[in-house]
Protein backbone atom coordinates (compact mmCIF):
# COMPACT_ATOMS: atom_id res chain seq x y z
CA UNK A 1 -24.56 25.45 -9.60
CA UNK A 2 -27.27 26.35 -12.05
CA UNK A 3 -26.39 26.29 -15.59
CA UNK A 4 -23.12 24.25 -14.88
CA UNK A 5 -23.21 20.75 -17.40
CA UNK A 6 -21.50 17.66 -16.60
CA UNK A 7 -20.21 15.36 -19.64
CA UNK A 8 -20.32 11.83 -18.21
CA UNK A 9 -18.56 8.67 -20.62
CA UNK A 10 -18.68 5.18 -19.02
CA UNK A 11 -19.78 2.03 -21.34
CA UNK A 12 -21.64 0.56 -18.33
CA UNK A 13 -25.22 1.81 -18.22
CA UNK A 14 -25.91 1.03 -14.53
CA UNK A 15 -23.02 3.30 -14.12
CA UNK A 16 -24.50 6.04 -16.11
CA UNK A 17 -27.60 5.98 -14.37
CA UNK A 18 -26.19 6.32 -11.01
CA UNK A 19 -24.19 8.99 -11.33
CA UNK A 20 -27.15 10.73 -13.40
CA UNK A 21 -29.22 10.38 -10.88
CA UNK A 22 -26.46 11.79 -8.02
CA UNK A 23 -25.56 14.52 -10.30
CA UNK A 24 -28.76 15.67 -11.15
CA UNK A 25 -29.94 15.56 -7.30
CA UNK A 26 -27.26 18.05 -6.84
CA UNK A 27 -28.34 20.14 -8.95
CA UNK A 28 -26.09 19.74 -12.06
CA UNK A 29 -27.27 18.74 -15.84
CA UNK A 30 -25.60 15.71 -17.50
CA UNK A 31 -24.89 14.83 -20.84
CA UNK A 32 -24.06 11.24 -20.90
CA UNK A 33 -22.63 8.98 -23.42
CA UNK A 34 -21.11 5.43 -23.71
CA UNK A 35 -18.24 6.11 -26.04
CA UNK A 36 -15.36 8.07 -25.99
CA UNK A 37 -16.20 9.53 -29.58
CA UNK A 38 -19.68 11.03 -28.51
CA UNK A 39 -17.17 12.48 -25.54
CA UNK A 40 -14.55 14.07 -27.95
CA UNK A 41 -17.68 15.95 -30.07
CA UNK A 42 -19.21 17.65 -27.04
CA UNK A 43 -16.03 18.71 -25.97
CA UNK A 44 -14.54 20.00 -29.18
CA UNK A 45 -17.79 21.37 -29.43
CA UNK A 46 -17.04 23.79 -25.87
CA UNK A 47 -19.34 21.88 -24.54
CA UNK A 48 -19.42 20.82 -20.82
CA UNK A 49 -17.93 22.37 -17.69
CA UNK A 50 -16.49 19.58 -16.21
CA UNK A 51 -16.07 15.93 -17.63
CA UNK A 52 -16.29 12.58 -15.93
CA UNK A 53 -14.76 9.40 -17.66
CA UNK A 54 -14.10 5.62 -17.61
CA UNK A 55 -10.45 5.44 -18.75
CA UNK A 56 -11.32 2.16 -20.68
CA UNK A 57 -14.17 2.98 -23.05
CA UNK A 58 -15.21 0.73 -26.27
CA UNK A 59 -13.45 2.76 -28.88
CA UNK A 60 -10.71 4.46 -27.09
CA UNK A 61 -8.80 4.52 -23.68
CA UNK A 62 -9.36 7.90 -22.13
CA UNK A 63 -5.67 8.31 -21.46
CA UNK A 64 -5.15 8.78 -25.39
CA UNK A 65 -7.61 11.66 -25.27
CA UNK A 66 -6.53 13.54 -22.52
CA UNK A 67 -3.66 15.31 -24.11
CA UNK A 68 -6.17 16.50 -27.09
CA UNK A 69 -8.44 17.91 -24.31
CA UNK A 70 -5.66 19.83 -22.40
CA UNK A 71 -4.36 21.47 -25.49
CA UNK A 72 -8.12 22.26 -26.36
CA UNK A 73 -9.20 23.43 -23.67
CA UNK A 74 -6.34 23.37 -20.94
CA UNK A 75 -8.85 24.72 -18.24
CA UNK A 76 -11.41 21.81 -18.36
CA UNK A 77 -11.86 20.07 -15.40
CA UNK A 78 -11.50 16.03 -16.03
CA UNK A 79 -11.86 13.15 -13.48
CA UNK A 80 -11.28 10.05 -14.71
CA UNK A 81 -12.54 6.78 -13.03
CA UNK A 82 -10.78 3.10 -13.39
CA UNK A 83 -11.85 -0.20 -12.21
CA UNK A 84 -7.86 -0.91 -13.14
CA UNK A 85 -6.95 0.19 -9.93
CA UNK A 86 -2.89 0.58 -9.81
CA UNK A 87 -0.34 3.00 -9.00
CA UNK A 88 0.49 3.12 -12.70
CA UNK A 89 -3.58 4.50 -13.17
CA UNK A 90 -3.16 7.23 -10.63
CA UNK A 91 0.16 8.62 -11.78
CA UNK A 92 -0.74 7.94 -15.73
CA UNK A 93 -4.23 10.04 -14.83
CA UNK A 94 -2.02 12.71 -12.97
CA UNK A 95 0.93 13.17 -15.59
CA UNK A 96 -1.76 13.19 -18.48
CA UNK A 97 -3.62 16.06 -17.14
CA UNK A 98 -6.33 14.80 -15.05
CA UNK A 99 -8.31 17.09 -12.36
CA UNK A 100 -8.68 14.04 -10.09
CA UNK A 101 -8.73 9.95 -10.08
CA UNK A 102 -10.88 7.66 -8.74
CA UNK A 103 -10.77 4.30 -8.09
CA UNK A 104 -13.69 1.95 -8.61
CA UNK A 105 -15.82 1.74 -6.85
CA UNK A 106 -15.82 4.94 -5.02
CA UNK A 107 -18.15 7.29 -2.75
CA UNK A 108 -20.87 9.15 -4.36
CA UNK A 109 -20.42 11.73 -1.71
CA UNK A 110 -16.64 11.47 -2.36
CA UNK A 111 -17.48 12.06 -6.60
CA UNK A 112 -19.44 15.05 -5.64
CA UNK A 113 -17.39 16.76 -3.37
CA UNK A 114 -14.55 16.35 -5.96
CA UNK A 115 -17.32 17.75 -9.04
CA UNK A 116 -18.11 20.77 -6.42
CA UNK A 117 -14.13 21.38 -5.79
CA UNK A 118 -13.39 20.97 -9.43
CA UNK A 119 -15.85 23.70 -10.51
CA UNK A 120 -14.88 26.24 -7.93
CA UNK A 121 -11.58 26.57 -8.05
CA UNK A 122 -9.28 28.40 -10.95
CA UNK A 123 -7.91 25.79 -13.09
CA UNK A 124 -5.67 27.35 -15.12
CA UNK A 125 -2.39 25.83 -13.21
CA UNK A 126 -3.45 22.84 -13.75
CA UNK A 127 -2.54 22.60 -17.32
CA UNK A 128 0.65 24.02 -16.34
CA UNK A 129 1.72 21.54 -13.81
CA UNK A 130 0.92 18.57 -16.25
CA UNK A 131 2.29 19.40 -19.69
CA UNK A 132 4.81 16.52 -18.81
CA UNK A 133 4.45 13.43 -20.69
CA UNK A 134 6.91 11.21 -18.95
CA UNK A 135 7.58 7.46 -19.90
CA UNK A 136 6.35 5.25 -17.71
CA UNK A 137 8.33 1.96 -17.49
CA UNK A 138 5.82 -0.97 -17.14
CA UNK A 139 6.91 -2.84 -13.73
CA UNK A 140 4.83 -1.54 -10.87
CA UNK A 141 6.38 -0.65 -7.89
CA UNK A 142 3.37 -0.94 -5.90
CA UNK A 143 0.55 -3.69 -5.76
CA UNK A 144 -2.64 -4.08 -4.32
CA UNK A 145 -5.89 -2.56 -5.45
CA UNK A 146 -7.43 -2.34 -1.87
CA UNK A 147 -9.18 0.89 -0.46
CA UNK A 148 -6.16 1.47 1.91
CA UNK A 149 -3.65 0.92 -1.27
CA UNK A 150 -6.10 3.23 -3.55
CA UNK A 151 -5.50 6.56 -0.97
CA UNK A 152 -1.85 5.99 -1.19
CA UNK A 153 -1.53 5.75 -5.01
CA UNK A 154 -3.52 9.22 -5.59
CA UNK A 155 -1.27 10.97 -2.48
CA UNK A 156 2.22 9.74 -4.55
CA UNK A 157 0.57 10.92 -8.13
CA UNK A 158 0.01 14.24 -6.60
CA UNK A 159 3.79 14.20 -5.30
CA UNK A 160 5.73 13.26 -7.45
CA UNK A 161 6.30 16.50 -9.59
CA UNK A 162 7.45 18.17 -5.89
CA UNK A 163 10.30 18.21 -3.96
CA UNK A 164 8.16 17.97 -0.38
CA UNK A 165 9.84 16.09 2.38
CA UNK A 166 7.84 12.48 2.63
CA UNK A 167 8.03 10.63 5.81
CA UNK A 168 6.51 6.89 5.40
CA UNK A 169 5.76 4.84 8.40
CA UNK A 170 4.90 1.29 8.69
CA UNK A 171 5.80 -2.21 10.33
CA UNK A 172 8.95 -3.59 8.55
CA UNK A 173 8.17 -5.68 5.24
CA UNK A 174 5.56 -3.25 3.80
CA UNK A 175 7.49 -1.62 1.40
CA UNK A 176 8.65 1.74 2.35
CA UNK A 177 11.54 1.93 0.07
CA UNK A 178 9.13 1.09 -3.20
CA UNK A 179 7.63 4.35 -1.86
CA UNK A 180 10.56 6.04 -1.90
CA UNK A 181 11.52 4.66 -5.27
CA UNK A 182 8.49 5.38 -6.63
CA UNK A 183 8.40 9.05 -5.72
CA UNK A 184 11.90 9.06 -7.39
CA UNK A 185 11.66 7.21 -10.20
CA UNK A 186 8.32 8.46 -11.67
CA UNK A 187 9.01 12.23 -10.30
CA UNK A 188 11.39 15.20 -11.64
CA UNK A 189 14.13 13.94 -10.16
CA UNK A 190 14.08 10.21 -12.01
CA UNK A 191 17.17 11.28 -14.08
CA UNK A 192 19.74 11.73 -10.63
CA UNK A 193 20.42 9.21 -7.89
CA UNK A 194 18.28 7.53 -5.77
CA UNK A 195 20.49 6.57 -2.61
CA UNK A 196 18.94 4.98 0.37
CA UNK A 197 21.03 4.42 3.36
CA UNK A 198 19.98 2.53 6.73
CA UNK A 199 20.54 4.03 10.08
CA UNK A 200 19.99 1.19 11.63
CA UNK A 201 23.10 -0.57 9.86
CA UNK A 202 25.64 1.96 10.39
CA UNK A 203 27.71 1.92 13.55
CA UNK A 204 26.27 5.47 15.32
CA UNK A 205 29.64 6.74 15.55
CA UNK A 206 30.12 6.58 11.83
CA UNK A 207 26.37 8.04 10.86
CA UNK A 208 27.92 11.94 10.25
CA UNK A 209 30.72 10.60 8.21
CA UNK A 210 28.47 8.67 6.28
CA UNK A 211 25.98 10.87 5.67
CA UNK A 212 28.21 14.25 5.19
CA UNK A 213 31.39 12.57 4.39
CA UNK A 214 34.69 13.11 5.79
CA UNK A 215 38.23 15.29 4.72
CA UNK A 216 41.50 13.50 4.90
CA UNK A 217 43.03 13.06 8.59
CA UNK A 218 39.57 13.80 9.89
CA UNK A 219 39.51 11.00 12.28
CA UNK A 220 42.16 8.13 12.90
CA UNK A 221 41.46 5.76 9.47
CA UNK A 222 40.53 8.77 7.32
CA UNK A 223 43.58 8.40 4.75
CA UNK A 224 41.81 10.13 2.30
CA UNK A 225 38.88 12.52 1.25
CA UNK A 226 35.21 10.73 1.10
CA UNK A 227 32.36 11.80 -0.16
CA UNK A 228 28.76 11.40 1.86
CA UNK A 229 25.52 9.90 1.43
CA UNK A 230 24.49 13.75 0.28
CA UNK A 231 26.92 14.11 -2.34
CA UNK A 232 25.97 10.85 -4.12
CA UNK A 233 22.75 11.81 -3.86
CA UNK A 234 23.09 15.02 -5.23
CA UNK A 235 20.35 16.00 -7.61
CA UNK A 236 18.24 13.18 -6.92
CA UNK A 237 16.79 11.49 -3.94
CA UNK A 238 17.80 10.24 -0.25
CA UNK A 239 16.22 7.96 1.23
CA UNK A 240 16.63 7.85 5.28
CA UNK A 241 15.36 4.17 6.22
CA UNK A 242 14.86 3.47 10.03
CA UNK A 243 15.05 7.56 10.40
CA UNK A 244 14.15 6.60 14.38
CA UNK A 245 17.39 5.57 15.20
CA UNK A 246 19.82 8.26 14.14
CA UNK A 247 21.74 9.63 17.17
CA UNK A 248 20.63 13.14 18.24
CA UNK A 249 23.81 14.94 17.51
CA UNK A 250 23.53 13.58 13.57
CA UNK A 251 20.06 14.58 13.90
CA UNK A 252 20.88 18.17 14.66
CA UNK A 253 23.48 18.20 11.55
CA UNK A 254 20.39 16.63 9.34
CA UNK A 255 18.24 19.66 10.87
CA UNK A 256 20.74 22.22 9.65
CA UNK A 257 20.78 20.65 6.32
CA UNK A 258 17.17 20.60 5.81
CA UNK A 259 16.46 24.57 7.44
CA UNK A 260 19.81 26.06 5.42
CA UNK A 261 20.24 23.69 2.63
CA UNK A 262 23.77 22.88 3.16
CA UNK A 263 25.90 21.01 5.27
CA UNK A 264 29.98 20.53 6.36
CA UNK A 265 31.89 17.27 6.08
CA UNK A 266 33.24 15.93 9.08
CA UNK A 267 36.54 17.69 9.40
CA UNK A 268 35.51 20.50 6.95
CA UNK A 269 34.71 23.82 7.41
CA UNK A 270 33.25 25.54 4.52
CA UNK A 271 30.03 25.09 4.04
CA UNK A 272 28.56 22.74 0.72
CA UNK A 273 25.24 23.66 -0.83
CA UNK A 274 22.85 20.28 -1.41
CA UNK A 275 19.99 19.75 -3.73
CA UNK A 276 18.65 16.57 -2.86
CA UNK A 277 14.89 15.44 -1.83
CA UNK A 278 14.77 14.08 1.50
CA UNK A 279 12.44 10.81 1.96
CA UNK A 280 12.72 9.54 5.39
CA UNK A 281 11.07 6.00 6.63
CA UNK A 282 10.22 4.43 10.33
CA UNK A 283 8.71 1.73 12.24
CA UNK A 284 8.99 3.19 15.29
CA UNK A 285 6.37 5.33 16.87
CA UNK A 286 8.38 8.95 16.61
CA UNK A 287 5.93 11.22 18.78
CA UNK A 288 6.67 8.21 21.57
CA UNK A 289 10.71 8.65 20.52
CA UNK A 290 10.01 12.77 21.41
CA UNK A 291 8.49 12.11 24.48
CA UNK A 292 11.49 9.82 25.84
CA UNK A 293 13.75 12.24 24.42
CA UNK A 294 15.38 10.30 21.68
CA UNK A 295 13.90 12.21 18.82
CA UNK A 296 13.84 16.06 18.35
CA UNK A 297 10.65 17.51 17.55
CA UNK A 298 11.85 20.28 15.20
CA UNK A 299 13.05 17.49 12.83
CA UNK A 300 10.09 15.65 13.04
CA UNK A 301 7.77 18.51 11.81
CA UNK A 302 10.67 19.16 9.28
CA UNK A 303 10.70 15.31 7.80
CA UNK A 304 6.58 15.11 8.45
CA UNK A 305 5.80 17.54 5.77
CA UNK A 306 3.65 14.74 3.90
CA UNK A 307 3.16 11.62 6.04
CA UNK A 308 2.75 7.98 4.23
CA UNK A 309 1.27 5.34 6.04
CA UNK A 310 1.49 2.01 4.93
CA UNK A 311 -0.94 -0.45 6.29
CA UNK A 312 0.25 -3.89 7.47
CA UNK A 313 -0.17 -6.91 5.31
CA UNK A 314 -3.20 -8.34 7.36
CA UNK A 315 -5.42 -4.59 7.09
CA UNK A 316 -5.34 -5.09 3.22
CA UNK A 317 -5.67 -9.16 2.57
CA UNK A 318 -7.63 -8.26 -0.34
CA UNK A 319 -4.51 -7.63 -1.99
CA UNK A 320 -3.00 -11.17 -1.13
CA UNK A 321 -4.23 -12.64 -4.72
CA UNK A 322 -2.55 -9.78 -6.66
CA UNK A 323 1.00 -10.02 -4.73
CA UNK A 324 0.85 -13.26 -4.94
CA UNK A 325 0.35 -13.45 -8.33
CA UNK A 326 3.19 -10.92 -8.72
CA UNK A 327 5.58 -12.66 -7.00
CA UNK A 328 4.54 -15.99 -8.51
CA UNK A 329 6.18 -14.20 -12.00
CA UNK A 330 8.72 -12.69 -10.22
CA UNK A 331 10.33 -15.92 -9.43
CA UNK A 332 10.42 -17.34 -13.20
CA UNK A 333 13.23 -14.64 -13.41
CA UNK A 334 15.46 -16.32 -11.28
CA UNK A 335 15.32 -19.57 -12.40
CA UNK A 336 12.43 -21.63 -10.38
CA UNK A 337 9.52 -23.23 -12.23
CA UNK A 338 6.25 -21.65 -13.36
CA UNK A 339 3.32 -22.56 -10.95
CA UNK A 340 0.03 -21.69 -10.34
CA UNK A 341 -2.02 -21.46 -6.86
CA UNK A 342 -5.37 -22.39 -6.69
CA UNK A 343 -8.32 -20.01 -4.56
CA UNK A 344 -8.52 -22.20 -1.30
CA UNK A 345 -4.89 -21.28 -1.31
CA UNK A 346 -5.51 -17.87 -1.09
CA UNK A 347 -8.17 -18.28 0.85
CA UNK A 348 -5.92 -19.74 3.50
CA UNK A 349 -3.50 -17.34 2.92
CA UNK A 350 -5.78 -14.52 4.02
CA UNK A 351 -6.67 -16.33 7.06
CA UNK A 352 -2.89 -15.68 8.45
CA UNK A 353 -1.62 -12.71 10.60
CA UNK A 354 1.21 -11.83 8.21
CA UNK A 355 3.94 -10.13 11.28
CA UNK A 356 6.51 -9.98 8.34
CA UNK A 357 3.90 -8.31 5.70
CA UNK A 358 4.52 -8.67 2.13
CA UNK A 359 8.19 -9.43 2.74
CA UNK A 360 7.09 -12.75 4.31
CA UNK A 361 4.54 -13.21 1.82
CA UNK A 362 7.12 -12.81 -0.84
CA UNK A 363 9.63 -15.50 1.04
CA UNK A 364 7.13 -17.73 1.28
CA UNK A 365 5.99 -18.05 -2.16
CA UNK A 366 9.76 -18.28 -3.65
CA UNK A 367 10.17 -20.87 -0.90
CA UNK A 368 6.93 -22.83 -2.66
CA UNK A 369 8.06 -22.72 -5.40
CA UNK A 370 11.25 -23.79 -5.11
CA UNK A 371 10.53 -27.01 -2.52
CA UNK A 372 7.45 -28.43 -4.25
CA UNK A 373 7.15 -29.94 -7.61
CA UNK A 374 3.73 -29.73 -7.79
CA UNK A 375 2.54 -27.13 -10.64
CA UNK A 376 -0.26 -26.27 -8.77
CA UNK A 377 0.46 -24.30 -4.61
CA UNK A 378 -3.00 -25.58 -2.95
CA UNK A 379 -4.31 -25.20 0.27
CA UNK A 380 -2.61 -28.29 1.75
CA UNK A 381 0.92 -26.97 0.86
CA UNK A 382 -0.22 -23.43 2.19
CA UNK A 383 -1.33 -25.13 5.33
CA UNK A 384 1.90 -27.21 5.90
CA UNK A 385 3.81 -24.01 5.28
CA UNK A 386 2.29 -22.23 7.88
CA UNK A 387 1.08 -25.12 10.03
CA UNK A 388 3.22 -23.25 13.13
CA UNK A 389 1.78 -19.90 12.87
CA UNK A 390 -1.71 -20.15 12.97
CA UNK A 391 -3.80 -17.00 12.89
CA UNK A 392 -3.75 -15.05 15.82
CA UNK A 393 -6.44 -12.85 16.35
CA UNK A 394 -5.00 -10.26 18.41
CA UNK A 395 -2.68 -9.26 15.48
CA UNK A 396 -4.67 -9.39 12.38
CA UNK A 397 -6.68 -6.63 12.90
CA UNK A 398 -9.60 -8.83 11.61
CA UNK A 399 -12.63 -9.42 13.57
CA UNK A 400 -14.01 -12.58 14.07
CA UNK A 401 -17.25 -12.64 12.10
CA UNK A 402 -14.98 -12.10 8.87
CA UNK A 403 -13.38 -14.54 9.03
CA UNK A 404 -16.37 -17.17 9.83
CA UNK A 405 -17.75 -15.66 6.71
CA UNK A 406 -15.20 -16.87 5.05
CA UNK A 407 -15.06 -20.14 6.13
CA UNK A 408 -18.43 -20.22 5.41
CA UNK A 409 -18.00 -19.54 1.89
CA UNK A 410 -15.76 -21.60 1.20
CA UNK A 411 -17.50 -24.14 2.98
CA UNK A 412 -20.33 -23.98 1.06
CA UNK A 413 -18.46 -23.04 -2.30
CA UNK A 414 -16.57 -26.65 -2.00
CA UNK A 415 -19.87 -28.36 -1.21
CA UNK A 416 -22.31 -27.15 -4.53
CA UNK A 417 -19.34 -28.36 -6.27
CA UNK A 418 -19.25 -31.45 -5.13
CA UNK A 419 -23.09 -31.82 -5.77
CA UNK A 420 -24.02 -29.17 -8.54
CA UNK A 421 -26.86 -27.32 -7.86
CA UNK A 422 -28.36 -29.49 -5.00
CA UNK A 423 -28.16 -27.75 -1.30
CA UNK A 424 -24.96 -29.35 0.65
CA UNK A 425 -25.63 -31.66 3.33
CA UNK A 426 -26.75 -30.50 6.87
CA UNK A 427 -23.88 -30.21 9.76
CA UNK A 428 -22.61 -26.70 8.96
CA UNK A 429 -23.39 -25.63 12.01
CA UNK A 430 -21.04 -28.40 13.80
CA UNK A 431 -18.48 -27.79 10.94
CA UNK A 432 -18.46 -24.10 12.33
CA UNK A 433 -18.58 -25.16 16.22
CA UNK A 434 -15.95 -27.27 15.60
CA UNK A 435 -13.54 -25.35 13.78
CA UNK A 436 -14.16 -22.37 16.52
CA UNK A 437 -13.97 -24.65 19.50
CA UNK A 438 -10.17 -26.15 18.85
CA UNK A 439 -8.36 -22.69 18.96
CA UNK A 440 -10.55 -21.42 21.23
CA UNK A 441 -9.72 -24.20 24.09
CA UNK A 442 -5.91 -24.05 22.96
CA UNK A 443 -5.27 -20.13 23.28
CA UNK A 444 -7.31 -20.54 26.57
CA UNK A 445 -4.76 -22.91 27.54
CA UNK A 446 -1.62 -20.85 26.26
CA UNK A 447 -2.78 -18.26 27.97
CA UNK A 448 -3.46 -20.00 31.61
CA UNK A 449 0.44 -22.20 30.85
CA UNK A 450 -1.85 -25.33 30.34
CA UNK A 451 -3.67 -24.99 33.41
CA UNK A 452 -6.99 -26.34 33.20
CA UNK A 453 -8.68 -25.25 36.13
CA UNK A 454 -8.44 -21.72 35.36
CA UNK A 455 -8.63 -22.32 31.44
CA UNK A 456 -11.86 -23.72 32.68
CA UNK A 457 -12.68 -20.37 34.48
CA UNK A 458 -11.39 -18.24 31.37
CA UNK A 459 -13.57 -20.20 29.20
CA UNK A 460 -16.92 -20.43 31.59
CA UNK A 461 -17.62 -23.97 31.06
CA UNK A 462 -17.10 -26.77 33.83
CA UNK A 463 -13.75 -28.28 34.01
CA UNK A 464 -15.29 -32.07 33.29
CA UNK A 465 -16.47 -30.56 29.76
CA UNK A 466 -13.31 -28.76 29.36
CA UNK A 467 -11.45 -31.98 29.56
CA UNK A 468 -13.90 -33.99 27.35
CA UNK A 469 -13.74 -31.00 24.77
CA UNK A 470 -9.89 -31.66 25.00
CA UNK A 471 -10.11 -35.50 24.21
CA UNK A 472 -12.64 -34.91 21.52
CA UNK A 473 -10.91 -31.90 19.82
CA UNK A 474 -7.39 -33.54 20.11
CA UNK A 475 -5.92 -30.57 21.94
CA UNK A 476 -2.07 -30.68 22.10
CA UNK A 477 -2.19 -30.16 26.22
CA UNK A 478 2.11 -29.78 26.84
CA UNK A 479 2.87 -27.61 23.73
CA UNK A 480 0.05 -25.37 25.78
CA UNK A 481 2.25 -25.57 28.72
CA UNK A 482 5.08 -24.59 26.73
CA UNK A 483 6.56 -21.39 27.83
């Protein structure tokens, strides 16, 4: 690595010295500047074997250089780091030439095992693959600016200029189409169809007409020639939702289609060539479906080629103020008032499970916003709203502790400003004790059919405290018992 330079532009100093410091420890020198001026000099200058950058420096965004640098010197590595951390980042930083993106913040270890790849490998494809300069419409597809979210922007920027099979998995409500849409619209194929079809909503009996299309008098009905979900789609894109419950003898038809690149109509017989990318979706376990024999395994590895998983609503409730924010505009559009929502809204919003993911988060903000005529969502309406689903535990995939530090926080928050600077009064601990106690005695209780004796058991405590706890706490005893 000896003799190998690193130009590093970032207007935050701390930032600067960090990486420095990390760069220099592995044995690279660094050049460092806070402008995006100082950056263009060095590298007009030849300058630098590989350049790191903010993308939003002082004088000029870093995504108005880049196309200067690749014409100048195609073969220069450039990473490119954003604290603006969309989908639109990572496929702007991939379509305007950049070596790799990175989210803020990020891994030390992760930026120099990226430095180290960047170095070592040729680079001369690279300005090949991204002379495109495609226009980017400005609605996002995607939202969130969580780690999980991060991964899957910089997998779909380094996609979408290929025609690889995508399969995307995840619970229904976390947006597998705006994947598929996204790989469509912002790819090579943007100017053809995009045509998703269901399997789940089409009778399995018509699935191969649907799909292939059908010739006159193919089957009783058929008065006249139809064209398939692969002819519309010709060109452009597919997208295969619910992929887990096509019927095995469509499936072999799809395999044929995807090892030969062509298929027959149903109640043809010459063969029609496709061109079409394939982007398949499920929320069903698939390896489980080829195990019970409802899924071929050759398909699978044939749709798998890049797997997408989307995580669940309540793995990413960092996000929650973003979407929500998103959908609080998105509304406007169709006529219901402007609002706002305050942060012990959110708050309690991140608190829930979320079972219908961002497609119940959506609902429930139009649903907000059109019943209340308050300008301002706060936590009481929240808490009315989802008064009957209270947090469970078991399926939001968040442990305990975090969410006590959360209450805690807000807690506290709510208290210093009620009385400024002073320290809030004493009693958090039976604030906490309290608020753990209630659900704690009431899913004991669910789960024993309101039976206190062994509730009693379940919880370890005697059965004469359980039942003062009860009369103290206000438990609801018979919606326990409730089956």
């Amino acid at each position: 690595m000896s003799g190998e330079t690193i130009l590093l532009a970032d207007d935050d100093a701390a930032i600067r010295t960090v990486l420095n410091q990390a760069l220099a420890r592995s044995g690279y020198a660094v050049r460092s500047t806070s402008n995006a001026s100082t950056l263009w000099r060095w590298i007009n200058a030849g300058e630098g074997d590989l350049v790191i950058t903010d993308v939003v420096m002082p004088d000029e965004n870093a995504f108005d250089m880049l196309p200067r640098v690749r014409k100048l010197r195609p073969d220069l590595p450039i990473i490119v780091m954003s604290a603006q951390n969309t989908l639109m980042t990572a496929i702007t930083a991939a379509e305007q030439g950049a070596y790799e993106y990175l989210p803020k913040p990020f891994d030390l270890n992760e930026l120099i095992s990226v430095v180290n790849r960047g170095l070592s490998q040729t680079r001369q494809s690279m300005s090949v693959r991204h002379e495109a300069n495609l226009d980017i419409p400005d609605r996002l597809p995607l939202i969130g600016r969580s780690l999980a979210m991060q991964d899957i922007y910089r997998v779909l920027a380094r996609l979408m200029q290929t025609d690889l099979t995508v399969m995307v998995s995840g619970e229904s409500g976390t947006g597998k189409e705006l994947v598929a849409r996204a790989l469509h619209e912002y790819g090579k194929r943007r100017n053809g169809p995009f045509v998703a079809v269901n399997m789940a909503a089409i009778p399995k009996d018509l699935i191969e007409s649907e799909l292939f299309g059908h010739e006159k008098g193919a089957f009783t009905g058929a008065a006249s020639r139809a064209a398939g979900r692969f002819e519309q789609a010709e060109g452009g894109t597919l997208f295969l939702d619910e992929i887990g419950d096509m019927p095995m003898e469509a499936q072999t038809r799809l395999l044929r289609v995807l090892q030969e690149g062509e298929y027959t109509s149903v109640g043809g017989g010459k063969p029609i060539k496709t061109d079409v990318r394939i982007v398949a979706a499920t929320n069903r376990d698939l390896r489980q479906h080829i195990d019970h024999g409802l899924f071929r395994e050759d398909l699978f590895f044939r749709l798998n080629v890049v797997p997408i998983r989307l995580p669940p609503l309540r793995e990413r409730t960092e996000d929650i103020p973003d979407l929500t924010r998103h959908f609080l505009a998105a509304v406007t559009c169709d006529g219901l008032p402007e609002k706002q929502i305050d942060k012990s809204a959110l708050d309690r919003m991140k608190l829930y499970g979320w079972p219908g993911n961002v497609r119940e988060l959506e609902n429930l903000i139009r649903r907000m916003s059109a019943l209340y005529s308050q300008n301002l969502i706060t936590r009481d309406i929240v808490d009315q709203e989802l008064a009957d689903f209270p947090l469970k535990p078991e399926e939001s995939g968040r442990h305990p502790s975090q969410t006590l530090a959360e209450f805690t926080e807000r807690y506290l928050a709510d208290h210093f400003a009620e009385f400024g600077t002073e320290l809030p009064p004493s009693g958090l601990y039976e604030r906490v004790i309290r608020e753990i106690e209630k659900p704690l005695i009431t899913a004991a209780l669910v789960a024993t059919s309101g039976n206190q004796i062994k509730s009693s058991e379940l919880l370890g405590i005697n059965r004469n405290t359980l039942r003062k706890k009860i009369r103290e706490l206000d438990v609801n005893v018979l919606r326990a018992r409730q089956p």
